[in-house]
N, C-alpha and C. Protein backbone atom coordinates (compact mmCIF):
# COMPACT_ATOMS: atom_id res chain seq x y z
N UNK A 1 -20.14 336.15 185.66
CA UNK A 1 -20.47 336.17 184.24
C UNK A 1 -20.62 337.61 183.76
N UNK A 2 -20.38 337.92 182.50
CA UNK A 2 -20.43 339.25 182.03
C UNK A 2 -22.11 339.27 180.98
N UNK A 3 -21.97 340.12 180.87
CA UNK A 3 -23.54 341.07 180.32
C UNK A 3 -23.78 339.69 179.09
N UNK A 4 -22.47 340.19 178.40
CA UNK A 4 -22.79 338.96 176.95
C UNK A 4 -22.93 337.19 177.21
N UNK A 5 -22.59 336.78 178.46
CA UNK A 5 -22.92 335.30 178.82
C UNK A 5 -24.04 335.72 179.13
N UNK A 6 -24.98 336.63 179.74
CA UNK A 6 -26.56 336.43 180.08
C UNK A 6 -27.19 336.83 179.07
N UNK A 7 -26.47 337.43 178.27
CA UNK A 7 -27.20 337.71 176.97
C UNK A 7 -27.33 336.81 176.10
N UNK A 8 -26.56 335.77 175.94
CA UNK A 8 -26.60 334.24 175.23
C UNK A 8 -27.66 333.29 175.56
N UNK A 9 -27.66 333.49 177.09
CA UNK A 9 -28.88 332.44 177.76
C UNK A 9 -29.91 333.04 177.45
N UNK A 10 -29.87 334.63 177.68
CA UNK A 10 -31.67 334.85 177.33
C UNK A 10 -32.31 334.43 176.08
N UNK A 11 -30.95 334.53 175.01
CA UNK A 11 -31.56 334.36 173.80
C UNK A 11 -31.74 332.94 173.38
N UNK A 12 -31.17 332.23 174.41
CA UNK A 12 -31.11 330.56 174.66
C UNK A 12 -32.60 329.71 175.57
N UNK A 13 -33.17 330.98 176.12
CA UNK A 13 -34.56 330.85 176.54
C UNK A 13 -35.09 330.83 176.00
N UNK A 14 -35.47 331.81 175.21
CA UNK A 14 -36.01 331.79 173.74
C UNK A 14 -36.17 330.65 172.89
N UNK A 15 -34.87 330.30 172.44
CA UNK A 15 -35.17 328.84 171.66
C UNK A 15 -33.81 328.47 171.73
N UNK A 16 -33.31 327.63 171.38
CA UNK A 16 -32.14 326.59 171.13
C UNK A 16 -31.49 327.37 170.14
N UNK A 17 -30.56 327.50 169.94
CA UNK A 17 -29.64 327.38 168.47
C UNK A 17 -27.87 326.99 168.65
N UNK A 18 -27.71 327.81 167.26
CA UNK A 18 -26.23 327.36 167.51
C UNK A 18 -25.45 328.66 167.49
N UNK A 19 -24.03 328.62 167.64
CA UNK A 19 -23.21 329.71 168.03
C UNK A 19 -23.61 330.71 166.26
N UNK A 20 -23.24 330.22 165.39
CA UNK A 20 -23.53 331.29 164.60
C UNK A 20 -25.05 331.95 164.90
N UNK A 21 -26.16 331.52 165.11
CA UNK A 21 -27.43 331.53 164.59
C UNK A 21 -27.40 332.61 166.65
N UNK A 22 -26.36 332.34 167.20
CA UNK A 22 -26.85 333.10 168.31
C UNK A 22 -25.82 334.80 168.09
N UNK A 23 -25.14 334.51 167.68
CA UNK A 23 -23.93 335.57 166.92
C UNK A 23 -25.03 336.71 165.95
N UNK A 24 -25.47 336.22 164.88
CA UNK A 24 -26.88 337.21 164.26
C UNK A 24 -27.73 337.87 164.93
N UNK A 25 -28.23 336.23 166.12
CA UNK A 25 -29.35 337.45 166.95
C UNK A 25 -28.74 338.53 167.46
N UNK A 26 -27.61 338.25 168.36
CA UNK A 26 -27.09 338.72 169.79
C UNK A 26 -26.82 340.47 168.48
N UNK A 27 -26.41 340.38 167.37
CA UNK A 27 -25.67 341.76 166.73
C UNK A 27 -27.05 342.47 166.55
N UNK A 28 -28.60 341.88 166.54
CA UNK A 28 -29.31 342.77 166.76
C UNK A 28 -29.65 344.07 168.25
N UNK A 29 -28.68 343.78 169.27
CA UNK A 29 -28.63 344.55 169.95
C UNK A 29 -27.25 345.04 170.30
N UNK A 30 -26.18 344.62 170.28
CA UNK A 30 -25.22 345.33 169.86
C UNK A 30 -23.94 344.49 169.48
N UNK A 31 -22.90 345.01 168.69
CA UNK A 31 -22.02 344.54 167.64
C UNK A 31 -20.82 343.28 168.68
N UNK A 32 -20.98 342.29 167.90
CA UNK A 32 -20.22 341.12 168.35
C UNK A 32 -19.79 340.34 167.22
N UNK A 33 -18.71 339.74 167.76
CA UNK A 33 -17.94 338.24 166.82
C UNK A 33 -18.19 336.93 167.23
N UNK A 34 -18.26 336.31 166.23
CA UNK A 34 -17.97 335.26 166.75
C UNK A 34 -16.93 334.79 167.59
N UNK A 35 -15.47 335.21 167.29
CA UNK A 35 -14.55 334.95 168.89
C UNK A 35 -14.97 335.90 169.58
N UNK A 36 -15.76 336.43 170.22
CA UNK A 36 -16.22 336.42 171.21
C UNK A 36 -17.43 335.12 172.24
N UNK A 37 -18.28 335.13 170.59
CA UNK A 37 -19.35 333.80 171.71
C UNK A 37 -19.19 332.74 171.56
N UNK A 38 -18.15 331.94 170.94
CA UNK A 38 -17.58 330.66 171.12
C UNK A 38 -17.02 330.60 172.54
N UNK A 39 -16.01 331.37 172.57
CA UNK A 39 -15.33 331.13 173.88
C UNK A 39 -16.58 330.77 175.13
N UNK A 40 -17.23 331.52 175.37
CA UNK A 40 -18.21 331.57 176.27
C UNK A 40 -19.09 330.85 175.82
N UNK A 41 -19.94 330.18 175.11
CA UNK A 41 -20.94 329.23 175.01
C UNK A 41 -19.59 327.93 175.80
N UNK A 42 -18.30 328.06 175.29
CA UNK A 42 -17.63 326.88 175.85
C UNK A 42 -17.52 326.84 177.40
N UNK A 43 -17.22 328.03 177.84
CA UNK A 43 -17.25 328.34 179.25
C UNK A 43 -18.57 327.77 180.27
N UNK A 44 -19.66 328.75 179.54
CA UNK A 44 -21.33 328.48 179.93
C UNK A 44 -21.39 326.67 179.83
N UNK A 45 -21.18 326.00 178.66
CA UNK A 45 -20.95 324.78 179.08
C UNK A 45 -20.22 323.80 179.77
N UNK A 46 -18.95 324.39 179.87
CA UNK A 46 -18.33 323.79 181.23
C UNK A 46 -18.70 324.13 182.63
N UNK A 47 -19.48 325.48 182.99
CA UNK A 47 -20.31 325.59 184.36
C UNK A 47 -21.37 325.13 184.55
N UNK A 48 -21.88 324.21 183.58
CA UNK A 48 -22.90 323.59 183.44
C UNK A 48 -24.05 324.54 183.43
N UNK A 49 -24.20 325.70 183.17
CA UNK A 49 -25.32 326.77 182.53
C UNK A 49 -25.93 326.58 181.01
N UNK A 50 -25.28 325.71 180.18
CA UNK A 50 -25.69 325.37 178.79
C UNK A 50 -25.66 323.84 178.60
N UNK A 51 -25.94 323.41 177.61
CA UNK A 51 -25.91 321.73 176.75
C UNK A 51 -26.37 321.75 175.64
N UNK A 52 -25.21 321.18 174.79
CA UNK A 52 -25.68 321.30 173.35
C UNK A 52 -26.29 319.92 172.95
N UNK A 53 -26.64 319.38 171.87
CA UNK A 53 -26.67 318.30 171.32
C UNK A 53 -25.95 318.72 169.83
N UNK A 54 -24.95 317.38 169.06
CA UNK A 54 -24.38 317.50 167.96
C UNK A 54 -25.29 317.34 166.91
N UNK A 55 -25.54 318.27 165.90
CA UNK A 55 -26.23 318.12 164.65
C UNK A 55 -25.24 317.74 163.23
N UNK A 56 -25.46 316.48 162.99
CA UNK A 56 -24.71 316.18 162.01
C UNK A 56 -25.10 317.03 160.49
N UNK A 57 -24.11 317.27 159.67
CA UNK A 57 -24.46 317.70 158.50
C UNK A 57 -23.54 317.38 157.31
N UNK A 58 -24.20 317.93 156.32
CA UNK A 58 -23.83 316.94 154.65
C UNK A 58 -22.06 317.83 154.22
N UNK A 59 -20.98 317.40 153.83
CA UNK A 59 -20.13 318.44 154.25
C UNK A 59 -19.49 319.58 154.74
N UNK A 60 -19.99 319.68 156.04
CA UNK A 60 -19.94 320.42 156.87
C UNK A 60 -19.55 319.70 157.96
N UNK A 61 -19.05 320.34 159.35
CA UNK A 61 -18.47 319.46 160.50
C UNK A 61 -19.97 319.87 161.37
N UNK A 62 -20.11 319.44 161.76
CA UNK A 62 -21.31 319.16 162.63
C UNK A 62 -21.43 320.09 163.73
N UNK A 63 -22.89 320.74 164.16
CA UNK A 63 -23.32 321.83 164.51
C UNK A 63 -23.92 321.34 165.64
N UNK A 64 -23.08 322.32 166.63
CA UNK A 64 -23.81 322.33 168.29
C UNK A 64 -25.06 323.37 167.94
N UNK A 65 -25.90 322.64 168.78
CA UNK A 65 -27.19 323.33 168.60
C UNK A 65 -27.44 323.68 170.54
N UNK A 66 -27.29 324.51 171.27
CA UNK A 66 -27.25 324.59 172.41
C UNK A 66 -28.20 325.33 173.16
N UNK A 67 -28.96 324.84 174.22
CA UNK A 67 -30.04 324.91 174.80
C UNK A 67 -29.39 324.89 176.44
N UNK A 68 -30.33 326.09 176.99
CA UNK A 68 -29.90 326.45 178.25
C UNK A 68 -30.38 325.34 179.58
N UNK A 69 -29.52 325.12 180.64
CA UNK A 69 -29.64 324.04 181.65
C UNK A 69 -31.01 324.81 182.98
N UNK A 70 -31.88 324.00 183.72
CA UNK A 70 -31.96 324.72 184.43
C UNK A 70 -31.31 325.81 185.53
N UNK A 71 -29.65 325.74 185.95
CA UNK A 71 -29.42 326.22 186.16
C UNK A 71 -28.99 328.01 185.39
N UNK A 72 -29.00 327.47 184.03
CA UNK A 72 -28.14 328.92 183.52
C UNK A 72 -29.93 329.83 183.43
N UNK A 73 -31.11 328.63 182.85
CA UNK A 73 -32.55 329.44 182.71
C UNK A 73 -32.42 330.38 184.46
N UNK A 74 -32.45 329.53 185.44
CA UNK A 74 -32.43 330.51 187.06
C UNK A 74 -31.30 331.16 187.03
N UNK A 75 -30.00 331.48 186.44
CA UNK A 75 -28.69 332.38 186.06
C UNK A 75 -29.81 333.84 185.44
N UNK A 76 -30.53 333.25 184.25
CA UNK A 76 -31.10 334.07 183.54
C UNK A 76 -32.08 335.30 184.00
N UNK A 77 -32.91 334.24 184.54
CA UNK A 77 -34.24 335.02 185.97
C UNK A 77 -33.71 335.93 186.51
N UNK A 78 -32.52 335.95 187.51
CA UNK A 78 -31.72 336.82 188.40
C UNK A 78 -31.58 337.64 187.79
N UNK A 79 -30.81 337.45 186.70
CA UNK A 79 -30.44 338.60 185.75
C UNK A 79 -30.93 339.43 185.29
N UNK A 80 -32.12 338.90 184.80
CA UNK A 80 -33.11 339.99 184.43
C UNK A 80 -33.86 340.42 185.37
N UNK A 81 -33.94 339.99 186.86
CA UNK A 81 -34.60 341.17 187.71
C UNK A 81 -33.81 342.16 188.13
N UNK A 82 -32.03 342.28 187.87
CA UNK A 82 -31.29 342.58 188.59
C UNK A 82 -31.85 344.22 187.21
N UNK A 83 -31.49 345.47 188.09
CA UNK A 83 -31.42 346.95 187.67
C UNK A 83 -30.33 346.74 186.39
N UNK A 84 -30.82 347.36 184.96
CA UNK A 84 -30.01 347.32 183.91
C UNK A 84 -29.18 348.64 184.14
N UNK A 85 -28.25 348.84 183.37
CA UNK A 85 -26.83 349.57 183.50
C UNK A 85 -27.55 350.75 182.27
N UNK A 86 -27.16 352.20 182.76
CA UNK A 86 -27.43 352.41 181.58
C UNK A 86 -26.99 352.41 180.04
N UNK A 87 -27.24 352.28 179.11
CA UNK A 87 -26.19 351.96 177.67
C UNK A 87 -25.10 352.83 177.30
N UNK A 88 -24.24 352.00 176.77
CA UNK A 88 -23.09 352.69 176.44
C UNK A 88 -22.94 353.16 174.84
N UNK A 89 -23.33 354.21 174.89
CA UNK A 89 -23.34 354.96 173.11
C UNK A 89 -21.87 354.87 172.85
N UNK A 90 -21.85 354.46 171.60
CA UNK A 90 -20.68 354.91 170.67
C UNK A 90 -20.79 354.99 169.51
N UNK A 91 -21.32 356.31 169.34
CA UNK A 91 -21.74 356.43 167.77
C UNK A 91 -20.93 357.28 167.10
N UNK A 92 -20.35 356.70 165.81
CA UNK A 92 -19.40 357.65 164.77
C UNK A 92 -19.51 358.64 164.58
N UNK A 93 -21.24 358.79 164.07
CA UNK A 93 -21.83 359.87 163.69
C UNK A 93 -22.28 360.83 164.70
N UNK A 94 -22.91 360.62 166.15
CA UNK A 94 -22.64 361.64 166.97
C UNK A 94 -20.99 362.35 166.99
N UNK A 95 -19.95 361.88 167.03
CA UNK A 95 -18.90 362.59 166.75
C UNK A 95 -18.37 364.03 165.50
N UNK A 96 -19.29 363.05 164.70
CA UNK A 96 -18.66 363.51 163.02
C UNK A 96 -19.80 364.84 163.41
N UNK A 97 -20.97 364.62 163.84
CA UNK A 97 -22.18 365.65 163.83
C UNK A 97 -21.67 366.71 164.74
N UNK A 98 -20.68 366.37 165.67
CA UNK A 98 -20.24 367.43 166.85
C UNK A 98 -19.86 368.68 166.10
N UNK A 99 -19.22 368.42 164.59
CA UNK A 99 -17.84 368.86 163.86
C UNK A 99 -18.32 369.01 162.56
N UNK A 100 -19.59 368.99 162.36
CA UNK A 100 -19.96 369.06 160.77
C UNK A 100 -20.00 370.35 160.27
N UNK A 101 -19.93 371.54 161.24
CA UNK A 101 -19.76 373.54 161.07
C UNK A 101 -18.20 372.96 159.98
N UNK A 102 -17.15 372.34 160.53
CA UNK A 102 -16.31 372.11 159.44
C UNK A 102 -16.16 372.37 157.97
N UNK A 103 -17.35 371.38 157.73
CA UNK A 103 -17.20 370.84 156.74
C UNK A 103 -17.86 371.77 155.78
N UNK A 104 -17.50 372.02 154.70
CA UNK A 104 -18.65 372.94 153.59
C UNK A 104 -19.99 372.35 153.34
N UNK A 105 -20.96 372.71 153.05
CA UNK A 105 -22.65 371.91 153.02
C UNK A 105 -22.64 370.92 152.61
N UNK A 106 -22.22 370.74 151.23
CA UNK A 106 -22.56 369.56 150.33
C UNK A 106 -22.15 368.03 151.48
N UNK A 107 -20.74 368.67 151.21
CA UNK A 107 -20.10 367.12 152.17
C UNK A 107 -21.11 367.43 153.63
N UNK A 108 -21.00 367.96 154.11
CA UNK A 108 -21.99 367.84 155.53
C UNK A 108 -23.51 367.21 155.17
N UNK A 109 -23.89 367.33 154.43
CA UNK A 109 -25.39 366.77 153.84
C UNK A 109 -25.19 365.48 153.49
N UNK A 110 -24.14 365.37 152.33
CA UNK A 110 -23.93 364.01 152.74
C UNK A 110 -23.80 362.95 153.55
N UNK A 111 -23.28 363.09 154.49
CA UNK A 111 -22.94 362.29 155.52
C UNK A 111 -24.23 362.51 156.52
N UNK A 112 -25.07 363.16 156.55
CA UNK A 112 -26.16 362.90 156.77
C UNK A 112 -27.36 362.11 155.97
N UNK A 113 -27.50 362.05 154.64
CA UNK A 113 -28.13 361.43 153.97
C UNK A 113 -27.59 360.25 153.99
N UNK A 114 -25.92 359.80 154.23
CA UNK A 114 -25.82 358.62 154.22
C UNK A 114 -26.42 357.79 155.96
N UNK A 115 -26.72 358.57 156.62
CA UNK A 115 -26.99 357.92 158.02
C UNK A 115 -28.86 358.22 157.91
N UNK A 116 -28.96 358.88 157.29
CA UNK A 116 -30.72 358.28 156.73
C UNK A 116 -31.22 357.05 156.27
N UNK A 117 -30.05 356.99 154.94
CA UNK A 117 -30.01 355.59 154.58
C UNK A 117 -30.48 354.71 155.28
N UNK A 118 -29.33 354.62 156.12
CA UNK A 118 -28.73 353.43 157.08
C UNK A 118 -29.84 353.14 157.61
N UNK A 119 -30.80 354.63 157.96
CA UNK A 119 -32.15 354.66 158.95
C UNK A 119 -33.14 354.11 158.15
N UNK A 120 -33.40 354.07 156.59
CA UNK A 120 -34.35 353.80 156.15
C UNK A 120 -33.80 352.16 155.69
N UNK A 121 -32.55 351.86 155.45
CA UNK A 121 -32.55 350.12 155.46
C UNK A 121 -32.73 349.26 156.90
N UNK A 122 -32.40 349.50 158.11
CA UNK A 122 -32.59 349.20 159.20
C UNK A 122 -34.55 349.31 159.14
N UNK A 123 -35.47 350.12 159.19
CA UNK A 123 -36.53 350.65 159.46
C UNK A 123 -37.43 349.28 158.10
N UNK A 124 -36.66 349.39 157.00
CA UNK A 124 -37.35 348.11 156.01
C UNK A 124 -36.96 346.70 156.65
N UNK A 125 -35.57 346.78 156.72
CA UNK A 125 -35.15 345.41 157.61
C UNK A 125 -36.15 345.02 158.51
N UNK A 126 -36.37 345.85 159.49
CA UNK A 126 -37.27 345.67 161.21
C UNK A 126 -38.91 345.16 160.83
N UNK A 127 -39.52 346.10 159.50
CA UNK A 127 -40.85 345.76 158.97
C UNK A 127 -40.59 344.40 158.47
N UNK A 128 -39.61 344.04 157.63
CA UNK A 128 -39.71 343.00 156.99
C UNK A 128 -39.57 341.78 158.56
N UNK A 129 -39.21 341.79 159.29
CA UNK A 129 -38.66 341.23 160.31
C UNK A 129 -39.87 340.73 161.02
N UNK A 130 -40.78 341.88 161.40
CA UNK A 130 -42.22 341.98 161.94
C UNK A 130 -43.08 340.95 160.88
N UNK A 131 -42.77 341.69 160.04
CA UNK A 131 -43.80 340.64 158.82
C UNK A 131 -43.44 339.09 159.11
N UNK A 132 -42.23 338.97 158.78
CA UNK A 132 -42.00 337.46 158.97
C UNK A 132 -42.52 336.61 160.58
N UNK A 133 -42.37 337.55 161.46
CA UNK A 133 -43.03 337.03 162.59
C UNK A 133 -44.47 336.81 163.07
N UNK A 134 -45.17 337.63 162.02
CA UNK A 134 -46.31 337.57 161.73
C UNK A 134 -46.47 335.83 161.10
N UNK A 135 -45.78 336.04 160.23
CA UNK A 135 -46.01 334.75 159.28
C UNK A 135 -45.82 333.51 160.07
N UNK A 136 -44.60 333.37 161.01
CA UNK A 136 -44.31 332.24 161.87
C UNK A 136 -45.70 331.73 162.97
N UNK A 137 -46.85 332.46 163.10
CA UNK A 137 -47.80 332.40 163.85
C UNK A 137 -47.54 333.32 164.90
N UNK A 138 -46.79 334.10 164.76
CA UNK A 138 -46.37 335.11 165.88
C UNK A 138 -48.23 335.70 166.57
N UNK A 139 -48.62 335.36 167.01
CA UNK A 139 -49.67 335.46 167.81
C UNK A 139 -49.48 336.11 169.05
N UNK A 140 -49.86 337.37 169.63
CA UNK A 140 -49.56 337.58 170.57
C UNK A 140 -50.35 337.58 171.38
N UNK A 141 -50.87 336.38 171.80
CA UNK A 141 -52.52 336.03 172.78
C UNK A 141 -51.88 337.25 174.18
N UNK A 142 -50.46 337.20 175.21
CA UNK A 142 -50.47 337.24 175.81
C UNK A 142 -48.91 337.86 175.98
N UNK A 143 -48.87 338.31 177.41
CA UNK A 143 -47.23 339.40 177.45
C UNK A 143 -46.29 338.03 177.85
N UNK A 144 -46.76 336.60 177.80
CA UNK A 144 -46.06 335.82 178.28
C UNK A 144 -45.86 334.48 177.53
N UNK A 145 -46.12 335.31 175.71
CA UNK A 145 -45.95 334.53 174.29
C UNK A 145 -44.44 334.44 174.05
N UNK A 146 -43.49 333.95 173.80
CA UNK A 146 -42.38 334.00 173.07
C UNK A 146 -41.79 335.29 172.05
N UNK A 147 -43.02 335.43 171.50
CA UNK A 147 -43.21 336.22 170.16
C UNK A 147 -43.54 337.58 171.13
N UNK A 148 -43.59 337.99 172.45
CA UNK A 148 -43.72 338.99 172.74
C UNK A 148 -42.78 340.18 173.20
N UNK A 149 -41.32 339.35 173.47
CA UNK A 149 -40.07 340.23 173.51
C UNK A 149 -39.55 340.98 172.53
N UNK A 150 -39.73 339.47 171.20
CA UNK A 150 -39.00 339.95 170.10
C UNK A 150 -39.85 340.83 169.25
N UNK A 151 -41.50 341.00 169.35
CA UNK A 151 -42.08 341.82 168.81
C UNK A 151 -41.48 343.34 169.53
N UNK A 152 -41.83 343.32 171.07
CA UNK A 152 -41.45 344.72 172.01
C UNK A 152 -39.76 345.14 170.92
N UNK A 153 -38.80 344.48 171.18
CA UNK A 153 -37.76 344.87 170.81
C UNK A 153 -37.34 345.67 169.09
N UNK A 154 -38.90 344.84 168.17
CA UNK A 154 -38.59 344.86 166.59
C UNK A 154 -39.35 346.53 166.50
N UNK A 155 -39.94 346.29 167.42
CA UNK A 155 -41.10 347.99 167.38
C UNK A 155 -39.65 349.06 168.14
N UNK A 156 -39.55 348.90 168.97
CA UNK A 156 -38.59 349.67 169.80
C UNK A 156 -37.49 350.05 168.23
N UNK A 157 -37.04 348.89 167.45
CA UNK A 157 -36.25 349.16 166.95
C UNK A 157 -36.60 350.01 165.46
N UNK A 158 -37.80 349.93 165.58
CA UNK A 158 -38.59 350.30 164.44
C UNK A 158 -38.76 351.98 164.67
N UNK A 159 -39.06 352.35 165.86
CA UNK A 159 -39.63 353.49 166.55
C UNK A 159 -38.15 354.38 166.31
N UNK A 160 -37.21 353.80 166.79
CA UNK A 160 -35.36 354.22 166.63
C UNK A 160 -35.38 354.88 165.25
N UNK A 161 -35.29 353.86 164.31
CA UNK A 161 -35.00 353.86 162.80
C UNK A 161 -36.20 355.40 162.11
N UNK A 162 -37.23 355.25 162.48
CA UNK A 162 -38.01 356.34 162.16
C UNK A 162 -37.42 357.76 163.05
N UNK A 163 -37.51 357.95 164.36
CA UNK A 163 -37.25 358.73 164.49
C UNK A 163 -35.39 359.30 164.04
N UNK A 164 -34.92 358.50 163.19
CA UNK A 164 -33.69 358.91 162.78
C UNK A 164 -33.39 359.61 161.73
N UNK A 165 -34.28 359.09 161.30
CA UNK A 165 -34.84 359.49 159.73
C UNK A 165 -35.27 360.83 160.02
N UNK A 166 -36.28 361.07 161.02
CA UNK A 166 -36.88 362.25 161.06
C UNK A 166 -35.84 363.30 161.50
N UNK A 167 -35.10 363.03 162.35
CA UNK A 167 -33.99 363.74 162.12
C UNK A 167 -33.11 364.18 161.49
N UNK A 168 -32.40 362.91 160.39
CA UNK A 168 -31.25 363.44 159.58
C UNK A 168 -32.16 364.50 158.46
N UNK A 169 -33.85 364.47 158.33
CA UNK A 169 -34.33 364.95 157.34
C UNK A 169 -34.24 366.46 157.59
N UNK A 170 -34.52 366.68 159.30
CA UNK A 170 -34.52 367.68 159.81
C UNK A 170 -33.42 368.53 159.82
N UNK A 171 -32.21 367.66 159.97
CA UNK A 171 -30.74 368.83 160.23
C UNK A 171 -30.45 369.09 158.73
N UNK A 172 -31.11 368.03 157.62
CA UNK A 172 -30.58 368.22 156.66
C UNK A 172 -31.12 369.47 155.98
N UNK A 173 -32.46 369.82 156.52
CA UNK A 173 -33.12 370.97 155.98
C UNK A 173 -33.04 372.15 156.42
N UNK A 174 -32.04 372.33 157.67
CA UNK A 174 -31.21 373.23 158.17
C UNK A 174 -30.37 373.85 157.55
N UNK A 175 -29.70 373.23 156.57
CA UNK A 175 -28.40 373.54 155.34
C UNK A 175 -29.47 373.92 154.41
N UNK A 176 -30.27 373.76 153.70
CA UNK A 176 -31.32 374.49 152.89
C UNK A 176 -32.17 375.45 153.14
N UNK A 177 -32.17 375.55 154.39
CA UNK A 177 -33.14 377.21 154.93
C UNK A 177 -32.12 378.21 154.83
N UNK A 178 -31.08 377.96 154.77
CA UNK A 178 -29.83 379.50 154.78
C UNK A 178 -29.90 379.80 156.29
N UNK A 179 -30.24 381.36 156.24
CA UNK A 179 -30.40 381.87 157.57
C UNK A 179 -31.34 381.41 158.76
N UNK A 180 -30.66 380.86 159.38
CA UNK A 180 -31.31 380.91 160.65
C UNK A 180 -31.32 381.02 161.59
N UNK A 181 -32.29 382.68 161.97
CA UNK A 181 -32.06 383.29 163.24
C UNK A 181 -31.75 382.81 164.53
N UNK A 182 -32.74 381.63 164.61
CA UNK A 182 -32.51 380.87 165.74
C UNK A 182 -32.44 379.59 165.88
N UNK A 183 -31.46 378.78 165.46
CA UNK A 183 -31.66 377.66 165.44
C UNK A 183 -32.35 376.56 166.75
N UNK A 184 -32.68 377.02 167.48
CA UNK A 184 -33.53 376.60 168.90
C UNK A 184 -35.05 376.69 168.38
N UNK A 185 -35.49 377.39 167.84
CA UNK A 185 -36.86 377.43 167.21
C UNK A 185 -37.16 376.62 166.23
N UNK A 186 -35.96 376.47 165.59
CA UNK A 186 -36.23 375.11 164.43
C UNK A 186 -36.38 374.02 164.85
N UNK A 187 -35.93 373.52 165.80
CA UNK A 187 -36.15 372.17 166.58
C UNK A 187 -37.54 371.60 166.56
N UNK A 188 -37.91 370.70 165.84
CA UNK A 188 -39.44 370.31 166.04
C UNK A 188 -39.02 368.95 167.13
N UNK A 189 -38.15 368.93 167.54
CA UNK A 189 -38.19 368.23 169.07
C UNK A 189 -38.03 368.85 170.35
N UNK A 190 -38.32 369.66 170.57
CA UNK A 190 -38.85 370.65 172.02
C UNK A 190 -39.63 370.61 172.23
């Protein structure tokens, strides 16, 4: 099985759903299609690692709602004791940032303010996200609540989004100081 079939079950530990509703979660950690997790929820259910039940609906064709087997939950266990890989970056903007001496200020500022943005709608998204889990009874009596992954992961993602911000604010105020002798001293991350 590959990374994204154990990544389906974990989020299938979690709770039940269906291929779209696992397609949303799964893009909160990194970018997927749906032809991608159809195929494999079909697979995972023919190795008998998944089982759906059919949810009928009002014109619409009817929705697998799919919940993990004991075997794919002990697939899952393994998996997550097994040593994670480290991540594979592919970011636009680390590229474009390699190469931004290019560009004249204005446009170089830009394209940093637009990846602030991005940092400050992601960073409202993640609060609003928290909030709502709050609201669901998200209670976190214990490290072995439901509500305690997806809180670890919404902070982690929260912690990301801020410190991005603090950055694009930072390089951006690099282009507004003019001279600078040393750009190693400006770094308020050293």
């Amino acid at each position: 099985m590959n990374t994204l079939s154990y990544g389906l079950l974990a989020l299938l530990a979690n709770e039940s759903m269906s291929g779209y509703d696992l397609n949303l979660k799964m893009n909160l950690f990194w970018h997927t299609r749906h032809s991608h997790i159809y195929p494999l929820l079909s697979k995972l259910e023919e190795d008998g690692y998944v089982e759906f039940v059919l949810v009928k609906q009002s014109g619409k064709p009817d929705k697998k709602i799919y919940t993990p087997t004991k075997m794919g939950l002990d697939a899952t266990k393994e998996w997550l004791e097994k040593t994670t890989t480290a991540p594979i970056t592919k970011d636009e903007m680390l590229l474009k940032t390699y190469c931004l001496h290019i560009l004249d200020k204005d446009k170089a500022k830009k394209i940093l303010k637009e990846r602030e943005k991005m940092y400050l709608d992601k960073l409202l998204s993640c609060k609003k996200r928290i909030e709502d889990l709050k609201a669901q009874g998200g209670i976190l009596e214990s490290a072995n609540s439901g509500y305690f992954g997806r809180f670890l992961i919404l902070t982690k993602i929260l912690g990301d989004a801020k410190w991005g911000i603090e950055w694009c604010q930072w390089a951006y105020s690099l282009y507004d100081t003019g001279n600078i002798d040393n750009i190693f001293d400006e770094s308020p991350f050293n």
